[in-house]
Protein backbone atom coordinates (compact mmCIF):
# COMPACT_ATOMS: atom_id res chain seq x y z
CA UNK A 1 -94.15 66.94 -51.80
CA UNK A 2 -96.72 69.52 -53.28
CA UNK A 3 -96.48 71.52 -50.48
CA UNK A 4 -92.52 71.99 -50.30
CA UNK A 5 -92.25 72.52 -53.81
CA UNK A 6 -95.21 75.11 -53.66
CA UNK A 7 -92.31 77.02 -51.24
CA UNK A 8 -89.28 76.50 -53.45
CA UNK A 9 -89.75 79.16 -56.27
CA UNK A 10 -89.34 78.28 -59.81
CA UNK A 11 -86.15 79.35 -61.85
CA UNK A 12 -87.60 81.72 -64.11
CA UNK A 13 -87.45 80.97 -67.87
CA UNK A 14 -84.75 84.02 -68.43
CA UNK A 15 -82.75 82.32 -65.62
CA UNK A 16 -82.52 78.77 -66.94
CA UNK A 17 -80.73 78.90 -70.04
CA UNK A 18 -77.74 79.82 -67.00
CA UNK A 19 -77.92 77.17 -64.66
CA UNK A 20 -74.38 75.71 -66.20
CA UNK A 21 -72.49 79.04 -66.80
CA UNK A 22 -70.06 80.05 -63.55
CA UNK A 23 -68.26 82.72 -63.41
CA UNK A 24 -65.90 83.87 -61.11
CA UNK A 25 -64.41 87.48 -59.32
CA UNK A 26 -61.18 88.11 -57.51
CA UNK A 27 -61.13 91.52 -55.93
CA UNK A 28 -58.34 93.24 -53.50
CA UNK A 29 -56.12 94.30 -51.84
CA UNK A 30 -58.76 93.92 -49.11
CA UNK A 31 -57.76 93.87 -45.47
CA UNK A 32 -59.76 91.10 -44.41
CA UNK A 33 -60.45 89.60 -41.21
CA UNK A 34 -60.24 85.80 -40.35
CA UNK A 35 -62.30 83.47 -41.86
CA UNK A 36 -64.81 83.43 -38.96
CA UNK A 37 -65.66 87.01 -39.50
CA UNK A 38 -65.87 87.07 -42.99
CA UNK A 39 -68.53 83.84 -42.52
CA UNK A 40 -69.94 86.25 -40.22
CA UNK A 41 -69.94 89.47 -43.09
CA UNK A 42 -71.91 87.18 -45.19
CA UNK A 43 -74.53 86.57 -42.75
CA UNK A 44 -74.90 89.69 -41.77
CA UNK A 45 -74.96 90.82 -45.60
CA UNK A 46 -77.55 87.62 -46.59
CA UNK A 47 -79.81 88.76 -43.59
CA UNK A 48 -80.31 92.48 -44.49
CA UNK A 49 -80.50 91.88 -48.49
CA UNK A 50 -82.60 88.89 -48.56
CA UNK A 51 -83.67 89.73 -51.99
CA UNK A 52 -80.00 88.69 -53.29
CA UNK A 53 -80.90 85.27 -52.01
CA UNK A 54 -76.94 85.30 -50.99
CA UNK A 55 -78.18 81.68 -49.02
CA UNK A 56 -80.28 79.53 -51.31
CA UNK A 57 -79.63 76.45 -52.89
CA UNK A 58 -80.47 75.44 -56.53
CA UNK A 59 -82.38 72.00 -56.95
CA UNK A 60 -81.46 71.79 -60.73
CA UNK A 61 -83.32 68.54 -61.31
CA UNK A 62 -86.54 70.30 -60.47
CA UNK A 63 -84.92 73.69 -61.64
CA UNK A 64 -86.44 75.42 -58.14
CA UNK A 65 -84.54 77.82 -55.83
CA UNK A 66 -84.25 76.38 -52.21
CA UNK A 67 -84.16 79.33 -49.86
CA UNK A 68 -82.34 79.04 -46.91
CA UNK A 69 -79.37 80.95 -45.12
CA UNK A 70 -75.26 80.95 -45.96
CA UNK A 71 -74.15 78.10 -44.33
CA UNK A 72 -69.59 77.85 -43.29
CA UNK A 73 -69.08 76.06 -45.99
CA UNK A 74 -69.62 78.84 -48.91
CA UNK A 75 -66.76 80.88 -47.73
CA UNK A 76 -63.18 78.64 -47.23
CA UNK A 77 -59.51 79.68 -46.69
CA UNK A 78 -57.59 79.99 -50.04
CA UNK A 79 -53.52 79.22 -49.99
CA UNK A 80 -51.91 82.20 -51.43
CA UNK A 81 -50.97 82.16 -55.61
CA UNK A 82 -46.99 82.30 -55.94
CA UNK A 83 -45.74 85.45 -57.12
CA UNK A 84 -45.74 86.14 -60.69
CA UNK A 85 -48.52 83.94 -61.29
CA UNK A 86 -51.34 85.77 -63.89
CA UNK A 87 -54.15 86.69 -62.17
CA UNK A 88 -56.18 84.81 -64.68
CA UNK A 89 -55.17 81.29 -63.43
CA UNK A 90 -56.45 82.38 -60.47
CA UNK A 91 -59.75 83.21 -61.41
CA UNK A 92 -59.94 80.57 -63.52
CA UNK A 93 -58.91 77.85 -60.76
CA UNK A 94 -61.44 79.45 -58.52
CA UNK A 95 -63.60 78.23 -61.62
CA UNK A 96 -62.50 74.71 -61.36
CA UNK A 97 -62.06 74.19 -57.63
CA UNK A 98 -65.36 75.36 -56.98
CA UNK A 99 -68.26 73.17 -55.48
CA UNK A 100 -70.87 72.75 -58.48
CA UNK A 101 -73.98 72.56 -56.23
CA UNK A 102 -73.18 75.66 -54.65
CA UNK A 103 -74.67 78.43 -56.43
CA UNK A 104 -72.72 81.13 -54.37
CA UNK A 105 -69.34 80.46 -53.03
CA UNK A 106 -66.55 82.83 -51.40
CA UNK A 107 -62.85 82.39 -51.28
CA UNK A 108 -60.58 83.98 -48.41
CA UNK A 109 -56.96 84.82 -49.39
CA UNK A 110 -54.43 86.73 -47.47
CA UNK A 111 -55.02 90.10 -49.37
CA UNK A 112 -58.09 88.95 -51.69
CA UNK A 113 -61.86 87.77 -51.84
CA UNK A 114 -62.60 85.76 -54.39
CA UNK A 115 -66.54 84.95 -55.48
CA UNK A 116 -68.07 82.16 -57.40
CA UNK A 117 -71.37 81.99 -58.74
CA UNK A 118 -73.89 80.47 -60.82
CA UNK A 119 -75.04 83.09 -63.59
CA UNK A 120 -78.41 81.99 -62.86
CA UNK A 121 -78.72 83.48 -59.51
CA UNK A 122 -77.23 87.01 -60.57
CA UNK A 123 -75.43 88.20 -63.66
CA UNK A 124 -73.09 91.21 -63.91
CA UNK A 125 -74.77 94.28 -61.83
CA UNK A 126 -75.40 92.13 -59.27
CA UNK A 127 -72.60 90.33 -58.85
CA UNK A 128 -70.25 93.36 -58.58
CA UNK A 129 -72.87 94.69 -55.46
CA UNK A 130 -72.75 90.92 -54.18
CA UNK A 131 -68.62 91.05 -54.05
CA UNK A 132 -67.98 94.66 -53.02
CA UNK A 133 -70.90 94.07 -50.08
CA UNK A 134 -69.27 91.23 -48.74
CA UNK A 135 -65.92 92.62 -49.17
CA UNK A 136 -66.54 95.88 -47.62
CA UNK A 137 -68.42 94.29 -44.47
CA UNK A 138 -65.45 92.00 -43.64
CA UNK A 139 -63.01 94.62 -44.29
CA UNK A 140 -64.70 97.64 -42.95
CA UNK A 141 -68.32 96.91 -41.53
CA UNK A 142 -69.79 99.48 -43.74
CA UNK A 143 -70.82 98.49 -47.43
CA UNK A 144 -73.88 99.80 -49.60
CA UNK A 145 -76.97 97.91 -50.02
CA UNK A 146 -77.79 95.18 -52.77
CA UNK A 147 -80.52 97.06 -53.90
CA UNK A 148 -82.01 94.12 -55.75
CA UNK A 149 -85.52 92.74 -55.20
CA UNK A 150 -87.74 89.72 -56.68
CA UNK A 151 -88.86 90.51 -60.60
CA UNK A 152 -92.78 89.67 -60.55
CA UNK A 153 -93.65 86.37 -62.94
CA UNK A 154 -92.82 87.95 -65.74
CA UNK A 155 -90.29 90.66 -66.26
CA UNK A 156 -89.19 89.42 -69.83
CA UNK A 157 -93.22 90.17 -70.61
CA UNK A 158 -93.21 93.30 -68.53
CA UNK A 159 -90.53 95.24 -70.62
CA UNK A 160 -91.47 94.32 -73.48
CA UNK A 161 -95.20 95.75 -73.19
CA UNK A 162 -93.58 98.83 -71.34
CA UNK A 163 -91.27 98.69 -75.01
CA UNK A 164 -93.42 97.43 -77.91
CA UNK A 165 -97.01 97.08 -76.56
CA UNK A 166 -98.05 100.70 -77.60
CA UNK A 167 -96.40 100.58 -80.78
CA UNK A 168 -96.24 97.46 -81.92
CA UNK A 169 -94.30 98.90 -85.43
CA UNK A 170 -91.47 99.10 -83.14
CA UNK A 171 -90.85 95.57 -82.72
CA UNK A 172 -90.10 94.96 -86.41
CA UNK A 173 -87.97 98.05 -86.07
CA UNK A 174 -86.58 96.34 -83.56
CA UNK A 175 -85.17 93.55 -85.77
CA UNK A 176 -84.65 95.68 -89.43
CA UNK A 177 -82.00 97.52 -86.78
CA UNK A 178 -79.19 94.95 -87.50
CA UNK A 179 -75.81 95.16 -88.44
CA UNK A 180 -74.47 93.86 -91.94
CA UNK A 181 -72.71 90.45 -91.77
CA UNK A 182 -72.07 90.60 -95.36
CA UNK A 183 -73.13 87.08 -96.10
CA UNK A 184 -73.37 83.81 -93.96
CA UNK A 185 -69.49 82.79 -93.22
CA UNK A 186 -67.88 79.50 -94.91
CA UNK A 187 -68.50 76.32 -92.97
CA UNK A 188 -64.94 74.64 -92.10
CA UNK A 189 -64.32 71.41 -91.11
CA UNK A 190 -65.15 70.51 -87.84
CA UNK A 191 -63.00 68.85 -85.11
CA UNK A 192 -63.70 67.44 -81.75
CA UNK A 193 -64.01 69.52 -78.85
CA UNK A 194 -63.91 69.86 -75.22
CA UNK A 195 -64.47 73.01 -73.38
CA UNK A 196 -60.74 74.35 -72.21
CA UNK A 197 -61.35 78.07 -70.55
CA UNK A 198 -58.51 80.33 -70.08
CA UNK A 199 -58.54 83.61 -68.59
CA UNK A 200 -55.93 86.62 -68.89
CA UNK A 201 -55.75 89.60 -67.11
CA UNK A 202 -54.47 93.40 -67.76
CA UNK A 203 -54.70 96.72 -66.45
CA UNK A 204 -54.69 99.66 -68.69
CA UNK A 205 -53.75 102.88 -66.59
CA UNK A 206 -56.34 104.97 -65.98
CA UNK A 207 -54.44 108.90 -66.53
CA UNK A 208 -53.30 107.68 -70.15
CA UNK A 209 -56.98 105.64 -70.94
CA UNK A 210 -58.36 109.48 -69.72
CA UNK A 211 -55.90 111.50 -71.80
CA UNK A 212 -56.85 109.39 -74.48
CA UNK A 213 -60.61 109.86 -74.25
CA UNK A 214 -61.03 113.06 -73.73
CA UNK A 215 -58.68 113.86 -77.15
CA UNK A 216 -61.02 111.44 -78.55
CA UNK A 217 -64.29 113.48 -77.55
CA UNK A 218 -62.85 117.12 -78.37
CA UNK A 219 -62.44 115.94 -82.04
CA UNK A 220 -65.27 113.03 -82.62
CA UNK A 221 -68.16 114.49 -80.69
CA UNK A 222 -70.35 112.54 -78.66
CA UNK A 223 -68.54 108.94 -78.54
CA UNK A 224 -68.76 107.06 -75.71
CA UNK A 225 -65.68 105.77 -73.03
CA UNK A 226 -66.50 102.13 -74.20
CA UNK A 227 -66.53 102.66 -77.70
CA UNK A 228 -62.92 104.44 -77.31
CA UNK A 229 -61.69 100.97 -75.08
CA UNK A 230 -63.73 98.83 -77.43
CA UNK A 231 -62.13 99.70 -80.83
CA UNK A 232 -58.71 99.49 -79.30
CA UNK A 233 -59.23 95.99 -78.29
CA UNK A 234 -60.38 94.62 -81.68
CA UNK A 235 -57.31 96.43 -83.37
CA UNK A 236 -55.05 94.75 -80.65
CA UNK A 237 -56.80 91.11 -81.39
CA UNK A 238 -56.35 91.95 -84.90
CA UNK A 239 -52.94 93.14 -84.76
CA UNK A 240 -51.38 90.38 -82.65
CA UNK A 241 -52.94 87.83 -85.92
CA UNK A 242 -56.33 87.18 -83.64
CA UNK A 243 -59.38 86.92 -86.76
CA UNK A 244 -61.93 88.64 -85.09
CA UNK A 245 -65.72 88.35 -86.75
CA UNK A 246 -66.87 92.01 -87.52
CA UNK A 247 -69.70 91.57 -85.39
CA UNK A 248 -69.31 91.86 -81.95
CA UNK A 249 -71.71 91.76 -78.84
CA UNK A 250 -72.09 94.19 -76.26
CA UNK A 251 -73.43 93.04 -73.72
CA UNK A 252 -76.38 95.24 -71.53
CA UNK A 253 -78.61 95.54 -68.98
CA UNK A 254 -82.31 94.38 -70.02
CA UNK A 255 -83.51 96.67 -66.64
CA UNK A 256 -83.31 99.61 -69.00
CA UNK A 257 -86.61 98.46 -70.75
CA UNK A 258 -88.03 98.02 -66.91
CA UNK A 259 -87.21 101.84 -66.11
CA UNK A 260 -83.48 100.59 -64.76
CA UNK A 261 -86.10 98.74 -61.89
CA UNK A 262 -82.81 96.51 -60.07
CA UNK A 263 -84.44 92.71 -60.21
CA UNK A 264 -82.87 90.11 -58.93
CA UNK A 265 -81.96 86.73 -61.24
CA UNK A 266 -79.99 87.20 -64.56
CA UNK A 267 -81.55 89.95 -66.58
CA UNK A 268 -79.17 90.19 -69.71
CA UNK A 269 -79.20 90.64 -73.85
CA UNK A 270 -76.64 91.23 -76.27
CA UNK A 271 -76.48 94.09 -79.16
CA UNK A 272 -74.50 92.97 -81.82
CA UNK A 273 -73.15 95.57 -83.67
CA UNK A 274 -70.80 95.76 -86.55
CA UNK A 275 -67.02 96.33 -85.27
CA UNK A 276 -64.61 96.17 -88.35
CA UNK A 277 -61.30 97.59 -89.99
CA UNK A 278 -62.96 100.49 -91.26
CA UNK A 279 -65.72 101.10 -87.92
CA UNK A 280 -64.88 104.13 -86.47
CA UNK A 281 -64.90 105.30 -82.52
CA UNK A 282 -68.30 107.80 -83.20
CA UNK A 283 -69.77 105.46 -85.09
CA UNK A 284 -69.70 102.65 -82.93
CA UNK A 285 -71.27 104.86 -80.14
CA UNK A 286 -74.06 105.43 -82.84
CA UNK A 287 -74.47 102.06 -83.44
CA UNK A 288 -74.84 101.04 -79.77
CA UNK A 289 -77.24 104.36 -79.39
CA UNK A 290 -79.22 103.42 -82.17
CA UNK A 291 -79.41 99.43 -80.95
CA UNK A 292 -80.47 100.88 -77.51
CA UNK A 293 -83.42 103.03 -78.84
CA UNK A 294 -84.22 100.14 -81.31
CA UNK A 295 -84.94 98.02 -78.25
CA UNK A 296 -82.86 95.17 -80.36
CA UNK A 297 -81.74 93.56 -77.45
CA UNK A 298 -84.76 92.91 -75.65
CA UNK A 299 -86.30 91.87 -79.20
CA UNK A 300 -83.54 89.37 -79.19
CA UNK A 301 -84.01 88.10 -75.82
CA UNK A 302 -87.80 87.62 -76.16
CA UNK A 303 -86.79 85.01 -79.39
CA UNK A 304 -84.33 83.64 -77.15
CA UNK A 305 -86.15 83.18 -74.38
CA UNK A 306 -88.90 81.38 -76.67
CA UNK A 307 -86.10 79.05 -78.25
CA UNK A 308 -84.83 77.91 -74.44
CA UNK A 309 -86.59 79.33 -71.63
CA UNK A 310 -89.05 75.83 -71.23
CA UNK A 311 -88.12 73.99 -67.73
CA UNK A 312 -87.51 70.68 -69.56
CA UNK A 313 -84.63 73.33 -71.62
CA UNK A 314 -80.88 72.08 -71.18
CA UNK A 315 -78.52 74.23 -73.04
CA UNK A 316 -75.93 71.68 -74.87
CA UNK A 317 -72.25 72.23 -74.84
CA UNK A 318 -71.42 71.60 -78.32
CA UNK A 319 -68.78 68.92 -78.93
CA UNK A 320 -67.39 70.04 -81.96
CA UNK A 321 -65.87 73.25 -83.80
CA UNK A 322 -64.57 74.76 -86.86
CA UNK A 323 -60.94 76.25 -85.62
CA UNK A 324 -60.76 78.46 -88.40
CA UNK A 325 -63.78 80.41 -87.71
CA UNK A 326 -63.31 84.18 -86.39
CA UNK A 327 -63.35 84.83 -82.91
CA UNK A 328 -66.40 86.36 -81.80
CA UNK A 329 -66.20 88.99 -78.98
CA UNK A 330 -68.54 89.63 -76.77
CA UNK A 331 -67.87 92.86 -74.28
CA UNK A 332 -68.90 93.31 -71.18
CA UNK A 333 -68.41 96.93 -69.44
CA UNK A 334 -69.78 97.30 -65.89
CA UNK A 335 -68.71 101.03 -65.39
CA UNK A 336 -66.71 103.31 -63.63
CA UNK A 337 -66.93 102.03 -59.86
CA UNK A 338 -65.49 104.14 -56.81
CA UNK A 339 -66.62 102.80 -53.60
CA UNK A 340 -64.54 99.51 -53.84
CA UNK A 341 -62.60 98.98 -50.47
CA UNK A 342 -59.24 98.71 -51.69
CA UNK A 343 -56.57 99.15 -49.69
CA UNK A 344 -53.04 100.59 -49.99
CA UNK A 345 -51.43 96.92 -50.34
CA UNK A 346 -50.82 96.88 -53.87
CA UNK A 347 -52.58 97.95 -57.32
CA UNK A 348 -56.05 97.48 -57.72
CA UNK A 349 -57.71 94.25 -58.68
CA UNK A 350 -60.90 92.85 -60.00
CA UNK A 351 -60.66 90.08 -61.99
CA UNK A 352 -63.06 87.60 -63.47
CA UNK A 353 -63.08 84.29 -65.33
CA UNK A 354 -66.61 84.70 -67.32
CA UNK A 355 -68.33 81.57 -70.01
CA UNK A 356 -67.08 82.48 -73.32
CA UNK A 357 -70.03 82.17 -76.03
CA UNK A 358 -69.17 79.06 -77.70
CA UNK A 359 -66.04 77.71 -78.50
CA UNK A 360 -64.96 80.47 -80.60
CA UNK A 361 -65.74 82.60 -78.30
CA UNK A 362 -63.86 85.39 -76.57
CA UNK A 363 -64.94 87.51 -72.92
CA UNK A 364 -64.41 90.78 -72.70
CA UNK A 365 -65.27 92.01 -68.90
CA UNK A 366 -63.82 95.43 -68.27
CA UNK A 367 -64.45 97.04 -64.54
CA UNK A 368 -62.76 100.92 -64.45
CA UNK A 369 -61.97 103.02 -61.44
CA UNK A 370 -60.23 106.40 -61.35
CA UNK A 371 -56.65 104.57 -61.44
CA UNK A 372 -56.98 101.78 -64.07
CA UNK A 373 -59.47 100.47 -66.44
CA UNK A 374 -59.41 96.22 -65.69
CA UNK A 375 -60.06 93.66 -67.99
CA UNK A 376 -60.51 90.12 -67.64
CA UNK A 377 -60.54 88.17 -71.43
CA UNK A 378 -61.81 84.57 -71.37
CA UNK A 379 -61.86 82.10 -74.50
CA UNK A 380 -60.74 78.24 -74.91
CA UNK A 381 -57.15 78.12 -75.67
CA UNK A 382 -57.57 75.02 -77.17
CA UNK A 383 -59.06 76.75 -80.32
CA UNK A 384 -57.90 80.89 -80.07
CA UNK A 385 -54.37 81.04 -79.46
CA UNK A 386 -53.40 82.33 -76.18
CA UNK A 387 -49.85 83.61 -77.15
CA UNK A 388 -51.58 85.73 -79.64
CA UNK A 389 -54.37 87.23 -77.02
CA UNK A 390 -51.35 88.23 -74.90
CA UNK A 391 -49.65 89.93 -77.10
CA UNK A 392 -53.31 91.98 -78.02
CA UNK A 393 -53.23 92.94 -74.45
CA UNK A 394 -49.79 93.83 -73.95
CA UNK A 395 -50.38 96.33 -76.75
CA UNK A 396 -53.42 97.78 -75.79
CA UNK A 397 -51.54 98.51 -72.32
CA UNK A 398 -48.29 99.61 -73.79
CA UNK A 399 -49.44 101.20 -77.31
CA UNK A 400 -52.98 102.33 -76.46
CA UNK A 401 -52.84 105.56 -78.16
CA UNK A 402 -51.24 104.21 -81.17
CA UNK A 403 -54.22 101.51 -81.14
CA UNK A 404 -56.70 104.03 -80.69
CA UNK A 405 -55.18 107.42 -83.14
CA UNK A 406 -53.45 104.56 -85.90
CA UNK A 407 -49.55 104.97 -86.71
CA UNK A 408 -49.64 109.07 -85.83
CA UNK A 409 -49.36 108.58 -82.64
CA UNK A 410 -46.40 106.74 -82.47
């Protein structure tokens, strides 16, 4: 037994808080072989990135990776969805059909791949490489490495010496950098609760969300594409009756404290920063400048990782909630990305069904190319409304300008 568990690697104490969050991707039109040859893409792909670990199996009694190689069953044949069905019941089914003990898992439509995964063995750079890598080597035999490689023992350690270990005055920086919550919020009355995820989709087009930045940037300065997308979505929530807390989360890449170094495993932190009725478009890219230089999301992650990164750790799903809390929103942006291998089938998809942060919790994911910026919102619908989160995104498609400029626009 020693000796077999010496060769099964530990989860690493950032990766275990993640072992129960699964997320799913749906990306196409693809023009995809049969099911054979995409097995066969995945092989190929596991055997010349075996870094990504595209094979292994999670023992998550011992929390240990169990290397080995894909096997037929992570990638099966998936029936078409009838037409007019939202894209996010289809993530979110992928979700819920999925095989639990499979930490990696593929889905085969007609025009579509679909990807499941535990968050443990990748989070959001990765997963995107993991998707478009199999996708492209079914569909077109070429596809761009998974640059990813193992982390050391202690990455978490590593960037924060790189960070705070010359200047230790920087770590208390770190935490005086914090937005204003403007006192702790009143408790409600809490009900019983079961988790109930629901995903919806929307595509904002990609000439108008351009148009829109750039007027943005020739009269604020130096604001950011997210912070222009990001303000729009909070007036949306709040418009279509959505309470929103005024502190949001953006989520980022911890690499940045490693010199962007690409490790494998989940390698995450949020930067909450303060998103309200009065928070303009320059000043939340100052806020999420100033968070960045701060090093407040690494400072947060090292306390996290403290709290729940021990092996006997098990994060709880709570089993009750306050309804009447405000929604917190968490945003995720993964970039502009331009070697996906769409093809000419229909518009452009890339959809996900992500673990909202609680139960009043609401996913952001946004993916952009040069046509459309895609988002993918995830919350349980059996505490924020879902009627009212589809009306927020059927503004911010149709009124984005108006969300963004306020009533002159119209």
């Amino acid at each position: 037994m020693r000796s077999t568990m010496s060769k099964n690697p530990a989860l690493q104490r950032r990766d275990r808080p993640w072992v129960g969050s699964v997320l799913s991707l749906l990306l196409g039109p693809v023009d995809l072989p049969p099911l054979d040859d995409v097995r066969a893409a995945l092989v190929r792909v596991a055997a010349e990135n075996p870094h990504a670990r595209l094979g292994w199996q999670l023992d998550r009694v011992a929390m240990r990776w169990v290397p080995g190689e894909p096997t037929d069953a992570m990638v099966t044949e998936g029936e078409p969805w009838p037409e007019g069905t939202d894209l996010g019941d289809v993530v979110d089914a992928l979700v819920a059909d999925a095989d639990d003990q499979m930490p990696l898992q593929f889905v085969r439509f007609p025009n579509h791949l679909g990807m499941v995964v535990c968050h443990a063995l990748s989070d959001g750079r990765s997963n995107g490489a993991i998707m478009e890598a199999v996708a492209a080597a079914a569909s077109t035999g070429d596809y761009a490495p998974i640059a990813s490689h193992p982390s050391g023992r202690m990455p978490m350690l590593s960037a924060a010496w790189a960070t705070f270990g010359r200047d230790p005055k920087r770590f208390r920086a770190a935490f005086a950098d914090r937005p204003d919550r403007s006192g702790p919020p009143t408790a409600g009355v809490m009900v019983p609760w079961q988790p109930s995820r629901k995903t919806l989709y929307a595509s904002l087009d990609g000439a108008l969300r351009d148009e829109t930045v750039a007027t943005v940037k020739a009269t604020a300065g130096k604001v950011s594409n997210f912070a222009v997308v990001a303000i729009a979505v909070i007036r949306a929530l709040q418009g279509a009756g959505v309470e929103v807390s005024p502190v949001s989360n953006v989520v980022v890449d911890l690499r940045t404290y490693l010199d962007g170094e690409w490790i494998n495993g989940n390698f995450l932190g949020a930067l909450p920063i303060r998103i309200d009725e009065d928070t303009t478009i320059l000043e939340v890219s100052q806020r999420i400048r100033s968070g960045m230089r701060s090093a407040r999301p690494l400072a947060g992650a090292l306390l996290s990782s403290a709290r729940t990164g021990s092996r006997r750790h098990r994060p709880t799903i709570p089993t009750s909630v306050d309804p009447t809390a405000p929604a917190v929103v968490a945003f995720s942006d993964v970039g502009m990305r331009t070697n996906i291998p769409f093809s000419d089938a229909g518009n452009p998809v890339y959809a996900s069904s992500n673990e909202p942060d609680g139960p009043n919790g609401v996913t952001i994911v946004a993916l952009h190319t040069k046509d459309a910026s895609l988002l993918s919102v995830s919350f349980h619908d059996n505490v924020i409304d879902a009627g009212r989160v589809d009306a927020a995104l059927k503004a911010l498609t149709h009124d984005f300008r108006r969300l963004v400029f306020g009533e002159e626009a119209s």
